[in-house]
C-alpha atoms as a PDB file:
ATOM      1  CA  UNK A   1       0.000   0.000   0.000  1.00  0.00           C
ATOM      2  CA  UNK A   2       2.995   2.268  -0.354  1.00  0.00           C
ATOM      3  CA  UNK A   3       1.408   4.146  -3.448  1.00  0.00           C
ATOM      4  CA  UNK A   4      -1.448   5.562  -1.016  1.00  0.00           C
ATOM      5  CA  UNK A   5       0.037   8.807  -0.054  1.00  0.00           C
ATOM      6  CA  UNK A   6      -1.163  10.790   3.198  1.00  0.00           C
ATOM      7  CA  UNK A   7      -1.284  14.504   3.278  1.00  0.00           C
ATOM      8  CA  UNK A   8      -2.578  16.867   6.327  1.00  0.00           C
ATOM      9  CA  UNK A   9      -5.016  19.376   5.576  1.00  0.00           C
ATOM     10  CA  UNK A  10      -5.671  22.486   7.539  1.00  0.00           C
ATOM     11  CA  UNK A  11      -9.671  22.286   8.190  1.00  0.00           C
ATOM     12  CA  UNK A  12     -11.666  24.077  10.259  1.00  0.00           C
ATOM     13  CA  UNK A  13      -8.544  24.983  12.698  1.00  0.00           C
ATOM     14  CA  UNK A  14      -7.844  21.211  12.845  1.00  0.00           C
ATOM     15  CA  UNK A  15      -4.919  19.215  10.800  1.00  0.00           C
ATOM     16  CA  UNK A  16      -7.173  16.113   9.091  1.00  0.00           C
ATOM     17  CA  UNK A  17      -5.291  13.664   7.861  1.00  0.00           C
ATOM     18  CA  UNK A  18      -5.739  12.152   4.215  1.00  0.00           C
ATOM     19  CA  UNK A  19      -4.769   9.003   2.436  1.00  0.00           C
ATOM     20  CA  UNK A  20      -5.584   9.302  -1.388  1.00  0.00           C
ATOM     21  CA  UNK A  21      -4.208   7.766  -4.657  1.00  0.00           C
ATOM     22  CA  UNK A  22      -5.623   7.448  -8.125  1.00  0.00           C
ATOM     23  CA  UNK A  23      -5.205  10.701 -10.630  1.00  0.00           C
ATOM     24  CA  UNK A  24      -8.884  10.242 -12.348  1.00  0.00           C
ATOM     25  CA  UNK A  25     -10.825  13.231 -13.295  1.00  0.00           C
ATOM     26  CA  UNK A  26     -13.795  11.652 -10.747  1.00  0.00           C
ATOM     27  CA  UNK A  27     -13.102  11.422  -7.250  1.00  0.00           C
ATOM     28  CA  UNK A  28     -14.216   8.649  -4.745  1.00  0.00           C
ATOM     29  CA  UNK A  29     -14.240  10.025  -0.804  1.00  0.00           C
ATOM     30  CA  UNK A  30     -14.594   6.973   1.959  1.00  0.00           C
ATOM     31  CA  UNK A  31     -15.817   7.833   5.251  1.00  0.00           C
ATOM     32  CA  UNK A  32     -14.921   5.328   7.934  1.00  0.00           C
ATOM     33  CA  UNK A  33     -17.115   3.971  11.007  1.00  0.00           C
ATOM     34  CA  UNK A  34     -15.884   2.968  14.263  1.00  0.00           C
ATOM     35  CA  UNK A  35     -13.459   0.706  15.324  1.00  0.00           C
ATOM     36  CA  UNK A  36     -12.285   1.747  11.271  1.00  0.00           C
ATOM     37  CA  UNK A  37      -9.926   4.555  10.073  1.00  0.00           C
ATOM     38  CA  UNK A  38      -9.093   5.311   6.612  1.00  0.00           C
ATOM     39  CA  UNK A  39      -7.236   2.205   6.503  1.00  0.00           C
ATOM     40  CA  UNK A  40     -10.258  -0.228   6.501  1.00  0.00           C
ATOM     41  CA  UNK A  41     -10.828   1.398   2.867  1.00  0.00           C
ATOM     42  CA  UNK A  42      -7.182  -0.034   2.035  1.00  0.00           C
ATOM     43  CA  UNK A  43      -8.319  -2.632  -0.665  1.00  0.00           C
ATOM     44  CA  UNK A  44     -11.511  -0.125  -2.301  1.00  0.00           C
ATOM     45  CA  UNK A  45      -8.979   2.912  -2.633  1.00  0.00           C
ATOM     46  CA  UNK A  46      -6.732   0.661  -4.590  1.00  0.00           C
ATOM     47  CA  UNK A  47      -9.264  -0.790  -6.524  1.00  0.00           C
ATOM     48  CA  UNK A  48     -11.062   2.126  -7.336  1.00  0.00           C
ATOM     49  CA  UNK A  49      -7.875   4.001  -8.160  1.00  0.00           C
ATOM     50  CA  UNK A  50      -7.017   0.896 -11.039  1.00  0.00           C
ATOM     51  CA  UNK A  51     -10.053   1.545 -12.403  1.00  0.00           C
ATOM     52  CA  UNK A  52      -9.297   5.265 -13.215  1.00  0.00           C
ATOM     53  CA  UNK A  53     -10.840   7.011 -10.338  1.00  0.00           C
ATOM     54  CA  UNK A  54      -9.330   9.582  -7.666  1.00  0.00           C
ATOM     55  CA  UNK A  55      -9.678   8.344  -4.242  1.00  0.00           C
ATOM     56  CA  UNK A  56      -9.838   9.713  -0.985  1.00  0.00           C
ATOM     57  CA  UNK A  57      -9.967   8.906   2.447  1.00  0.00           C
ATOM     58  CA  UNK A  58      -9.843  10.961   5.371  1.00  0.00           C
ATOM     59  CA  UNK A  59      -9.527  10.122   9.121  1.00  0.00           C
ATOM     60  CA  UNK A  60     -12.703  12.280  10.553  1.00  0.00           C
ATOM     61  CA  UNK A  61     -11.782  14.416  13.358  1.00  0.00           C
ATOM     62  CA  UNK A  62     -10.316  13.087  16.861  1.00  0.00           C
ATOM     63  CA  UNK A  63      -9.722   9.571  15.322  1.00  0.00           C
ATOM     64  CA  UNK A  64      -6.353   8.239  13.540  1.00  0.00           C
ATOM     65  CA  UNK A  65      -3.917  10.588  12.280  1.00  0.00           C
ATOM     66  CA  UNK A  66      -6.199  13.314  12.355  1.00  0.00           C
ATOM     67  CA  UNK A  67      -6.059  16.222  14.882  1.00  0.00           C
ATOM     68  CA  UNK A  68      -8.734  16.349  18.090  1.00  0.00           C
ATOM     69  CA  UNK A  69     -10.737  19.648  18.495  1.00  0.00           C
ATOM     70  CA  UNK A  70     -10.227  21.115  22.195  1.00  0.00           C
ATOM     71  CA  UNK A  71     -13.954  20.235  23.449  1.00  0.00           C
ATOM     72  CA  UNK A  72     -14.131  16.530  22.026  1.00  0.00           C
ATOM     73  CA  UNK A  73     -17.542  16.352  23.800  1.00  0.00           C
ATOM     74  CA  UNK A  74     -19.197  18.970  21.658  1.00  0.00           C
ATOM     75  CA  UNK A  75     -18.370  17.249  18.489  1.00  0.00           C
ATOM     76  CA  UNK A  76     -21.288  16.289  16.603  1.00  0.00           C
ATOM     77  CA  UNK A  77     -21.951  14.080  13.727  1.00  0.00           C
ATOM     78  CA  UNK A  78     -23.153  17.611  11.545  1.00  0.00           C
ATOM     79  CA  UNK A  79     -19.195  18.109  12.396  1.00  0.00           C
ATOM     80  CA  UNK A  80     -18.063  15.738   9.868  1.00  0.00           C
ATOM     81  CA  UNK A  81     -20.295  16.915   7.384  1.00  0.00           C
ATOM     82  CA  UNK A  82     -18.702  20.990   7.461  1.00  0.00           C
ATOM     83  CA  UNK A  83     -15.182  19.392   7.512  1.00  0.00           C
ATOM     84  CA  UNK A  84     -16.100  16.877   4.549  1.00  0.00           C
ATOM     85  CA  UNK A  85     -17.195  19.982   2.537  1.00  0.00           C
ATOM     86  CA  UNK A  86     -13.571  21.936   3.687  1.00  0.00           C
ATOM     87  CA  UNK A  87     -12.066  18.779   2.104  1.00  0.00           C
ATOM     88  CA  UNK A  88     -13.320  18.808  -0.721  1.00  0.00           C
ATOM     89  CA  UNK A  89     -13.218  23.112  -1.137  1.00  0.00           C
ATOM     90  CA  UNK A  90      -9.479  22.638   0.478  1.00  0.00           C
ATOM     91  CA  UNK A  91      -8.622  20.024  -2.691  1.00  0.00           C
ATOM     92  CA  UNK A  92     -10.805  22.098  -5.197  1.00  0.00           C
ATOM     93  CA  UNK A  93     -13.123  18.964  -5.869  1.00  0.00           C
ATOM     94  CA  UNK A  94     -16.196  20.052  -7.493  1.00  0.00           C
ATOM     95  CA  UNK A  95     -18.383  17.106  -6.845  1.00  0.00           C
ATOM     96  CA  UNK A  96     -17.410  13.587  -5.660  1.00  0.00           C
ATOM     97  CA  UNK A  97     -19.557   9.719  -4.850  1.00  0.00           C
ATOM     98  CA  UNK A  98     -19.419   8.909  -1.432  1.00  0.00           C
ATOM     99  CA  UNK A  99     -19.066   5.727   0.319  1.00  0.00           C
ATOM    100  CA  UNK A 100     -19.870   5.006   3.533  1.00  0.00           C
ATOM    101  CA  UNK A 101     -19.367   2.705   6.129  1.00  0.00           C
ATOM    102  CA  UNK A 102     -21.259   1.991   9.759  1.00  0.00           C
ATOM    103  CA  UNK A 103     -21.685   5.140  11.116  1.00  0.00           C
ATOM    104  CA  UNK A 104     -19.770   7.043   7.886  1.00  0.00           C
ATOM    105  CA  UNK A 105     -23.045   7.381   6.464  1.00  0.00           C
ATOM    106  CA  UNK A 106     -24.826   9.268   8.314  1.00  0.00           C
ATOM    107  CA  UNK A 107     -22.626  12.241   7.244  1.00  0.00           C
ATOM    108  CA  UNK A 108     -22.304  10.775   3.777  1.00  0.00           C
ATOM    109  CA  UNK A 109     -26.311  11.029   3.549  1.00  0.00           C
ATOM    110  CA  UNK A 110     -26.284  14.025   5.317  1.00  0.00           C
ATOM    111  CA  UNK A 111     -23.985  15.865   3.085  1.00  0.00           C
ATOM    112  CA  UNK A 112     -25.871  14.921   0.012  1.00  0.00           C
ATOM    113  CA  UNK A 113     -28.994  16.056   1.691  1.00  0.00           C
ATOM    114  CA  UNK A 114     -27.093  19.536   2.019  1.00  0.00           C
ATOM    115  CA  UNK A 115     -24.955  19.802  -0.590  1.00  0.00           C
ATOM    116  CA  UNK A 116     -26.610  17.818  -3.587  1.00  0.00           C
ATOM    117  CA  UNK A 117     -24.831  19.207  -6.097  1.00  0.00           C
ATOM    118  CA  UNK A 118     -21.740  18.348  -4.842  1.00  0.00           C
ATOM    119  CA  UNK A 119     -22.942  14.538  -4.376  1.00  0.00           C
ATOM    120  CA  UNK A 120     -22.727  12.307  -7.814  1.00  0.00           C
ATOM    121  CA  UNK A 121     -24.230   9.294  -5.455  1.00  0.00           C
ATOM    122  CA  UNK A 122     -24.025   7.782  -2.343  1.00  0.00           C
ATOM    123  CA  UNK A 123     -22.845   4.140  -1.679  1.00  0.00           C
ATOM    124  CA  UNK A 124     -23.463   2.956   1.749  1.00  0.00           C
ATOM    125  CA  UNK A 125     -22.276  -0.517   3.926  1.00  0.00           C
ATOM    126  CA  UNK A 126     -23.568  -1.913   6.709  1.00  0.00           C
ATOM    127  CA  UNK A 127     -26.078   0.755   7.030  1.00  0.00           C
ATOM    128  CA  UNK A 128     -28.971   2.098   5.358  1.00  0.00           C
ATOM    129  CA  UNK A 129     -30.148   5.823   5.653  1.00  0.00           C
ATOM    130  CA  UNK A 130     -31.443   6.499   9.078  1.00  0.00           C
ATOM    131  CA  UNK A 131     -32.734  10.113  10.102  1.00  0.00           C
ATOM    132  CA  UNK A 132     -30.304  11.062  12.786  1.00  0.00           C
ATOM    133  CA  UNK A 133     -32.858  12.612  16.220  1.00  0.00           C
ATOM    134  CA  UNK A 134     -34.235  11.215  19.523  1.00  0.00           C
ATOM    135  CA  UNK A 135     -35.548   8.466  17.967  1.00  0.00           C
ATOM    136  CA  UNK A 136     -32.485   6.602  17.011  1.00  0.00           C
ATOM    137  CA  UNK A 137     -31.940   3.360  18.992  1.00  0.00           C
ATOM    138  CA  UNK A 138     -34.577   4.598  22.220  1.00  0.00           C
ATOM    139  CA  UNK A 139     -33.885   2.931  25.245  1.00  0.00           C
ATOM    140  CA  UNK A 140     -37.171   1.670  25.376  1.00  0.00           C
ATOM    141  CA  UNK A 141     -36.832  -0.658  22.250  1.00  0.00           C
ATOM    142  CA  UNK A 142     -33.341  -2.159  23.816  1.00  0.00           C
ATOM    143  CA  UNK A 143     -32.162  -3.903  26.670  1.00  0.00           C
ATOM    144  CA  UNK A 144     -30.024  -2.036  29.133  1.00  0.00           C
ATOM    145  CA  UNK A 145     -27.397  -3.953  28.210  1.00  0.00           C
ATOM    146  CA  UNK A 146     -27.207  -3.071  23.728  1.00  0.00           C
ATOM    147  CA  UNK A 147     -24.030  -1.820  23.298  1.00  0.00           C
ATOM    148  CA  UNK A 148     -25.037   2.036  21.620  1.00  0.00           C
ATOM    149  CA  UNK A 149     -26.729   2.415  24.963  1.00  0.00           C
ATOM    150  CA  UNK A 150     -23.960   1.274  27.001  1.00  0.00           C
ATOM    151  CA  UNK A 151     -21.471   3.790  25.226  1.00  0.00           C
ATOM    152  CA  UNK A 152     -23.595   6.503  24.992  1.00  0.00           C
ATOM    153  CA  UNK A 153     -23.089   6.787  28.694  1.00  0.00           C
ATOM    154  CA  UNK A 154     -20.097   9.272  29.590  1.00  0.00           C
ATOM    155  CA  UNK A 155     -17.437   7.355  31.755  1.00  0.00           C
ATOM    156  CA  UNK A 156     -19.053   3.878  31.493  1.00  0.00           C
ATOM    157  CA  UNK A 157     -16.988   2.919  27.710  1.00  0.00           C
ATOM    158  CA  UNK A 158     -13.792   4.569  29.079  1.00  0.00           C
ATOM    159  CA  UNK A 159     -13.602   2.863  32.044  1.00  0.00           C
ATOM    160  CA  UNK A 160     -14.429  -0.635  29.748  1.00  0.00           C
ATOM    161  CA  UNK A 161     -11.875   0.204  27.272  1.00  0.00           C
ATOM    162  CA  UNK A 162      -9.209   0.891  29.928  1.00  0.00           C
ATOM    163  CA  UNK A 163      -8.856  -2.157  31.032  1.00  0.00           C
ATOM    164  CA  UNK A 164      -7.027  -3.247  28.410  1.00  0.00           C
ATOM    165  CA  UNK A 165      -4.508  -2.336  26.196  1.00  0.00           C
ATOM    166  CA  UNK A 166      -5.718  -0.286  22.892  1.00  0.00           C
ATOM    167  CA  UNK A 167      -4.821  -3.093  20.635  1.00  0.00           C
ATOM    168  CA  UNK A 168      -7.095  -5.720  22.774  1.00  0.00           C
ATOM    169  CA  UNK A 169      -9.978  -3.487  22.366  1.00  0.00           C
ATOM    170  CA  UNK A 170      -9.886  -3.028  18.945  1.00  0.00           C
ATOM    171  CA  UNK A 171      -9.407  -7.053  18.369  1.00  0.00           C
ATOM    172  CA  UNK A 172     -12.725  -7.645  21.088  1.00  0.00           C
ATOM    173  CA  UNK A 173     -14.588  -5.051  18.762  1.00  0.00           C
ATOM    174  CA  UNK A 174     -13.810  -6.549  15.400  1.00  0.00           C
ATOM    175  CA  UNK A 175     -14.876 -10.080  16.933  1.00  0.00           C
ATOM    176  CA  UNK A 176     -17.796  -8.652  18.248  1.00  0.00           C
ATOM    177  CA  UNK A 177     -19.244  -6.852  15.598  1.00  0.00           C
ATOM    178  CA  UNK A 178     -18.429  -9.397  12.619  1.00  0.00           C
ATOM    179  CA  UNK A 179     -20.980 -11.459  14.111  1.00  0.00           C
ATOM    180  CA  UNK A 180     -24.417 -12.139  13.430  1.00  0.00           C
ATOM    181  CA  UNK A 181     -25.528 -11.131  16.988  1.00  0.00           C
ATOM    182  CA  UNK A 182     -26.474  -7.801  18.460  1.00  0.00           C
ATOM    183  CA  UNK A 183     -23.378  -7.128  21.412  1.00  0.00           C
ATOM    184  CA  UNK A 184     -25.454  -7.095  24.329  1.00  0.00           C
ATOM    185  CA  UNK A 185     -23.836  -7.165  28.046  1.00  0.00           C
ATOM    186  CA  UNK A 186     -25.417  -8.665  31.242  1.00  0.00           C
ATOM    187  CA  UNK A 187     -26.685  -6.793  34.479  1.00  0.00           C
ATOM    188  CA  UNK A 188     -22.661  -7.645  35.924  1.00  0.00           C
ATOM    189  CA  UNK A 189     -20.983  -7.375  32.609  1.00  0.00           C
ATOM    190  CA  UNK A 190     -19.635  -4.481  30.415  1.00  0.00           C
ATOM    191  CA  UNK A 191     -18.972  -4.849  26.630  1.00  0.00           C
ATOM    192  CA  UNK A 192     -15.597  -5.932  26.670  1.00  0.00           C
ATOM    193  CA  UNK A 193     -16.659  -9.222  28.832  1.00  0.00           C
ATOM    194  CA  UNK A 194     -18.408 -10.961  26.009  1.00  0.00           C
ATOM    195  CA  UNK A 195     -15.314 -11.673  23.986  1.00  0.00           C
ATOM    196  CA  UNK A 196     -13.990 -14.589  25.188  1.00  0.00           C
ATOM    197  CA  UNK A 197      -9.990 -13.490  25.123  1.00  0.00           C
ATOM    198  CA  UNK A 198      -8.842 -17.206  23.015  1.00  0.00           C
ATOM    199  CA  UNK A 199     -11.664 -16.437  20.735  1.00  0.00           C
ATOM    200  CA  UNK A 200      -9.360 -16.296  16.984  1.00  0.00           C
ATOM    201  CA  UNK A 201      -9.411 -13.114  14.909  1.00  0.00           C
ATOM    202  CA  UNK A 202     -11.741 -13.235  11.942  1.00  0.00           C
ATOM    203  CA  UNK A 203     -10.057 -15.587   8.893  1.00  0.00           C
ATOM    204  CA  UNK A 204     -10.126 -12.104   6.669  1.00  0.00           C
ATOM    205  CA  UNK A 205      -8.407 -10.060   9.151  1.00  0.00           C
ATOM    206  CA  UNK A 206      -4.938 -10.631   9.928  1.00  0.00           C
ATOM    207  CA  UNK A 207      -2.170  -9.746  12.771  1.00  0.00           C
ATOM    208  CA  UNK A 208      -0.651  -6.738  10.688  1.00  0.00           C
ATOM    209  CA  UNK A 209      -4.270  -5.791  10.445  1.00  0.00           C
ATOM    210  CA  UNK A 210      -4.840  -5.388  13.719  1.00  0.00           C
ATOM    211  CA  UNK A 211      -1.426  -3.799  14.776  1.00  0.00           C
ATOM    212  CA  UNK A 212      -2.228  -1.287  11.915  1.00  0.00           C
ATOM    213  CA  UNK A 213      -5.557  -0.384  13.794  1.00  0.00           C
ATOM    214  CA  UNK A 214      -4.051  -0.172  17.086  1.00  0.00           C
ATOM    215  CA  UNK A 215      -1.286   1.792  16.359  1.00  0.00           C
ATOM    216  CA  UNK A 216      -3.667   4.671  14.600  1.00  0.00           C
ATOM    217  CA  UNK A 217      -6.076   4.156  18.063  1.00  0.00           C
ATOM    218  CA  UNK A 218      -3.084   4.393  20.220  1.00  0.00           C
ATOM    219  CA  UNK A 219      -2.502   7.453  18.606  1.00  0.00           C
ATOM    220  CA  UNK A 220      -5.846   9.040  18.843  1.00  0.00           C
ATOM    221  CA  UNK A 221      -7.163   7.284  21.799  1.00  0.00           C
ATOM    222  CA  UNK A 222     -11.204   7.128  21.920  1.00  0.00           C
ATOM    223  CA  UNK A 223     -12.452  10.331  23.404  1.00  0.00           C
ATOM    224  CA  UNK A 224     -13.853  11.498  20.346  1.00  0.00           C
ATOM    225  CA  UNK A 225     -14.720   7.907  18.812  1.00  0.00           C
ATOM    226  CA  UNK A 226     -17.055   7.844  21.477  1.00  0.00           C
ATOM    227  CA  UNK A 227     -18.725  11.296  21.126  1.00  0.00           C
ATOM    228  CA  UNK A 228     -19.250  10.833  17.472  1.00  0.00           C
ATOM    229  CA  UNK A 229     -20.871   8.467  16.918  1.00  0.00           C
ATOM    230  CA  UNK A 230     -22.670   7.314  19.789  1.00  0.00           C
ATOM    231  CA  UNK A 231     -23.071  10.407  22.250  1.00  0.00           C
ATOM    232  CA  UNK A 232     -24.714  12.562  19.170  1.00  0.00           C
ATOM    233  CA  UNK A 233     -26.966   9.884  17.382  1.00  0.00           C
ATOM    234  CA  UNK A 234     -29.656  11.751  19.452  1.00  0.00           C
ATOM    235  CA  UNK A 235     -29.071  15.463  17.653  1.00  0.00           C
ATOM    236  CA  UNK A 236     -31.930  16.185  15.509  1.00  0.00           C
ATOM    237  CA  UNK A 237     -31.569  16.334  11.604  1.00  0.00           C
ATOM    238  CA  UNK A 238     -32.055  20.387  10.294  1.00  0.00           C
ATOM    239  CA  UNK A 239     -33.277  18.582   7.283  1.00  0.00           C
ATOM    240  CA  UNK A 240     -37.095  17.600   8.397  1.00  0.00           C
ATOM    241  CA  UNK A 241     -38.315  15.828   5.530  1.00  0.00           C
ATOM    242  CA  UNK A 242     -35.191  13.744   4.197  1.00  0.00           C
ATOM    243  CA  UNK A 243     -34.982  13.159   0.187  1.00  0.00           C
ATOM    244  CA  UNK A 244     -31.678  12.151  -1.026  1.00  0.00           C
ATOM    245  CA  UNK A 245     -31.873  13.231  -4.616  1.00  0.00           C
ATOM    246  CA  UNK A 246     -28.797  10.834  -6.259  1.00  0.00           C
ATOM    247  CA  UNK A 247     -27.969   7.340  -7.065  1.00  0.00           C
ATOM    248  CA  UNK A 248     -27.511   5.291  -4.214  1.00  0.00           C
ATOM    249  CA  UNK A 249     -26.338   1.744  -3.567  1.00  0.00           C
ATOM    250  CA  UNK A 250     -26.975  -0.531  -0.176  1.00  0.00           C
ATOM    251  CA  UNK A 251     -24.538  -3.611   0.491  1.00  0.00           C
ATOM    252  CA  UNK A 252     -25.628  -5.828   3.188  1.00  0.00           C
ATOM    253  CA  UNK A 253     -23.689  -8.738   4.450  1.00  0.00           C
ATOM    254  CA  UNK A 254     -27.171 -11.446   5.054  1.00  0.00           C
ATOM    255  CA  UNK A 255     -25.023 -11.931   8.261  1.00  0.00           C
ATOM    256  CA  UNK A 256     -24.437  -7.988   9.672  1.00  0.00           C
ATOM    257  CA  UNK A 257     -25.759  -7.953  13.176  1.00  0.00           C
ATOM    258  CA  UNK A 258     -27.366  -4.443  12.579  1.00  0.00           C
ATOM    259  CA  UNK A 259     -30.022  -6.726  10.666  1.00  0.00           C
ATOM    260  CA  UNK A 260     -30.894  -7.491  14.382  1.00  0.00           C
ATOM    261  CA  UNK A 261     -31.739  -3.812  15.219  1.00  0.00           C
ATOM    262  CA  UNK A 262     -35.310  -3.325  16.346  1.00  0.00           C
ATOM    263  CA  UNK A 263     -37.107  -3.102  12.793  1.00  0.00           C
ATOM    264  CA  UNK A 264     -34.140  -2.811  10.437  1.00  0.00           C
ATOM    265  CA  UNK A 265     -34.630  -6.100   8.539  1.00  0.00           C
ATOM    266  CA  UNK A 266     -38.184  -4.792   7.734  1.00  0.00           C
ATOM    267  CA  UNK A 267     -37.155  -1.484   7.111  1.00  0.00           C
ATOM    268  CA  UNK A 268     -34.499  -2.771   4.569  1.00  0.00           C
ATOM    269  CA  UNK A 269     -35.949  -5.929   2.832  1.00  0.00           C
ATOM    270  CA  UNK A 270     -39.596  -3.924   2.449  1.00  0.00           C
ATOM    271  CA  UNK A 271     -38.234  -1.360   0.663  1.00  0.00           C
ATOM    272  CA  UNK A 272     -39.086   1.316   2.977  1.00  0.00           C
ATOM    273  CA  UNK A 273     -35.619   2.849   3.452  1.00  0.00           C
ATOM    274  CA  UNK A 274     -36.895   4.158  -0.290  1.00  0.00           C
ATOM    275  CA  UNK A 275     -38.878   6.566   0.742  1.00  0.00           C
ATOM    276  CA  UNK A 276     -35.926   8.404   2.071  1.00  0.00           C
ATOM    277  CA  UNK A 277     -33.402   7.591  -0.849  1.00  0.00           C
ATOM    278  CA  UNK A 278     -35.800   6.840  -4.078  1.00  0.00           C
ATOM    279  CA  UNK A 279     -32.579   5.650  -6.417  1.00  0.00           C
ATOM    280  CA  UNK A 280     -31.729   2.871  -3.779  1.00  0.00           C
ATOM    281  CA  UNK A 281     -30.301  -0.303  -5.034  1.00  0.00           C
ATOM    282  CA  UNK A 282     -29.820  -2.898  -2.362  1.00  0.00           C
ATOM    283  CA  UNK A 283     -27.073  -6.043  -2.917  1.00  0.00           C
ATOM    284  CA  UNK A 284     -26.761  -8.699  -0.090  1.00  0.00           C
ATOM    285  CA  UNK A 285     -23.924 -10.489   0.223  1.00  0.00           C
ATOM    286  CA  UNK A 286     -25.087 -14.280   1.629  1.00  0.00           C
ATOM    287  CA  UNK A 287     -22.047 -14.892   4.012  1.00  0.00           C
ATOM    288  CA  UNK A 288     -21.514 -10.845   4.585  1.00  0.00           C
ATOM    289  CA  UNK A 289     -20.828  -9.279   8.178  1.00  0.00           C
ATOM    290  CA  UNK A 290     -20.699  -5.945   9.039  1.00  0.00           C
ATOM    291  CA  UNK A 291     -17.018  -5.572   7.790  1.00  0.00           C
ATOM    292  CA  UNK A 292     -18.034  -6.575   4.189  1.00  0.00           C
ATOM    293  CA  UNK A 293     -15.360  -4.376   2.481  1.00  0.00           C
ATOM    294  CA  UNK A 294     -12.598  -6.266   4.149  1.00  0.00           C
ATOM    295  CA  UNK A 295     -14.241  -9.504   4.558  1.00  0.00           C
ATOM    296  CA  UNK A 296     -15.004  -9.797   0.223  1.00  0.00           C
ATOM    297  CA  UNK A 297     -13.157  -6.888  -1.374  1.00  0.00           C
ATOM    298  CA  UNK A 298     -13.291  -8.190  -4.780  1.00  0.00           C
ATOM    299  CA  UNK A 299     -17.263  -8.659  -4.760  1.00  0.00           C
ATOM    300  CA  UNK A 300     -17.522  -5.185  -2.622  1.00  0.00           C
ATOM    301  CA  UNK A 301     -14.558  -3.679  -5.320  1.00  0.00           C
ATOM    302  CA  UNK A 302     -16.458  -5.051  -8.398  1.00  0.00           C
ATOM    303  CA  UNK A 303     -20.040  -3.677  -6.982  1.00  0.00           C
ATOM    304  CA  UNK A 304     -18.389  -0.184  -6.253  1.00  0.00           C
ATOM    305  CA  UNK A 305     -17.086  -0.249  -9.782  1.00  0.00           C
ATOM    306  CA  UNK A 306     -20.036  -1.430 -11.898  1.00  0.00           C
ATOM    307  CA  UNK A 307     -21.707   1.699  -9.719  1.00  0.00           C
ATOM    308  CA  UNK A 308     -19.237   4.112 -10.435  1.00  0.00           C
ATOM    309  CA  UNK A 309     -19.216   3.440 -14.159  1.00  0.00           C
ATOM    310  CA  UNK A 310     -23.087   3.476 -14.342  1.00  0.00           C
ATOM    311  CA  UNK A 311     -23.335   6.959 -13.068  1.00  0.00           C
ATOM    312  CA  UNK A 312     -20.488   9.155 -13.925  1.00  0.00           C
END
């Protein structure tokens, strides 16, 4: 991966760091989720920059390489969505497709509700559009235990994590959330306790893998990762009746836990997710988990490709 080349950007008073390659006249942007950084996009930015396409991928703010702001705790998911327009104003990119990933696209959808004309389509994974507000994941609809709830809570995730050592959290989350069960911790348990420590790394994701996550968390820590996303899921959308306007493609691995989230599965496989994003096409991928880009990059390269192509 030494032809990806990483550049800091001055945005917004913060230094964001950037991994691009690719010199195509259309640019690609890839906006992580959490426990990912730009590197989870490592095989797509290749792929997508064979195929004659610029892309880019930025560490959002507070996570990776890229600078903290002083109040971490204010930080809100709308956040992402000013410095993703710096970006792309800072590189002079007139319009870009987005991909998204877990939590990456709610400011991927968001930015294309607010900036359309900067948007040539949206390609999300894992996740489907979801209006951001009060009503995301209620505590009423979960057990006490569901893992967004636990988080959300200031103090309770930090004093989890630090139990461990950075890299051991980042290995319990991967094993956690590739499978097909909702993380959900007892009355005496926190979120960390469920992974059984011999429990073996995903086949897909190797030992350099890992050390290349925990070296960009060691570096950033989680303060922010836990603000955004899971402290401001709750902050209301500006944008009250939701239409995203461009091309959009949905890639589900059949075996993502977030298929377990109170009403998703019917929300997705009904086609009601439409009425928010009318251009939606939806792929599953039979054996998929929630880290489908990394799990089956060729399918996930091919599918971002044949999407690409189609709409430039």
């Amino acid at each position: 991966m030494e032809e990806i080349q990483h550049t800091h950007l001055d945005i917004r008073g913060l230094k964001l760091h950037v991994a691009e390659i690719g010199k195509g006249p259309v640019v690609v942007v890839f906006l992580h989720g959490f426990p990912e950084i730009w590197y989870s996009w490592r095989y797509q930015m290749i792929a997508v920059a064979n195929a004659g396409f610029r892309a880019i991928a930025p560490d959002f703010r507070g996570y990776g390489l890229s600078q903290e702001p002083p109040e971490p705790e204010k930080a809100s998911l709308m956040d992402l969505v000013h410095d993703l327009l710096s970006i792309l104003d800072s590189l002079a990119i007139p319009k870009a497709f987005l991909i998204g990933k877990d939590f990456g696209v709610f400011p991927a959808y968001q930015f294309a509700l607010h900036h359309p004309e900067r948007v040539s389509g949206v390609i999300t994974l894992g996740v489907p559009f979801m209006v951001p507000g009060p009503d995301t994941f209620p505590h009423h609809l979960y057990p006490e235990g569901f893992y967004i709830l636990r988080w959300r809570e200031p103090g309770r995730a930090e004093a989890d994590f630090g139990r461990f050592d950075v890299k051991t959290v980042v290995r319990n989350i991967y094993i956690l959330f590739s499978g097909s069960e909702v993380p959900v911790a007892g009355k005496d348990q926190e979120i960390m306790d469920l992974v059984d420590p011999s429990t073996p790394l995903p086949n897909w994701f190797t030992d350099e893998d890992l050390t290349a996550y925990a070296t960009l968390y060691e570096n950033s820590g989680f303060r922010l990762p836990l603000q955004v996303p899971y402290r401001s899921l709750r902050e209301a959308s500006s944008i009250t009746d939701p239409k995203v306007q461009v091309p959009a493609l949905l890639v589900m691995g059949e075996k993502d836990y977030v298929f377990k989230f109170v009403g998703m599965e019917e929300y997705i496989k009904s086609g009601k997710v439409k009425e928010y994003v009318p251009e939606l096409e939806i792929v599953y991928l039979p054996e998929g988990s929630h880290f489908v880009q990394e799990q089956f990059p060729d399918q996930v390269n091919q599918l971002i490709i044949t999407f690409l192509n189609k709409n430039i």
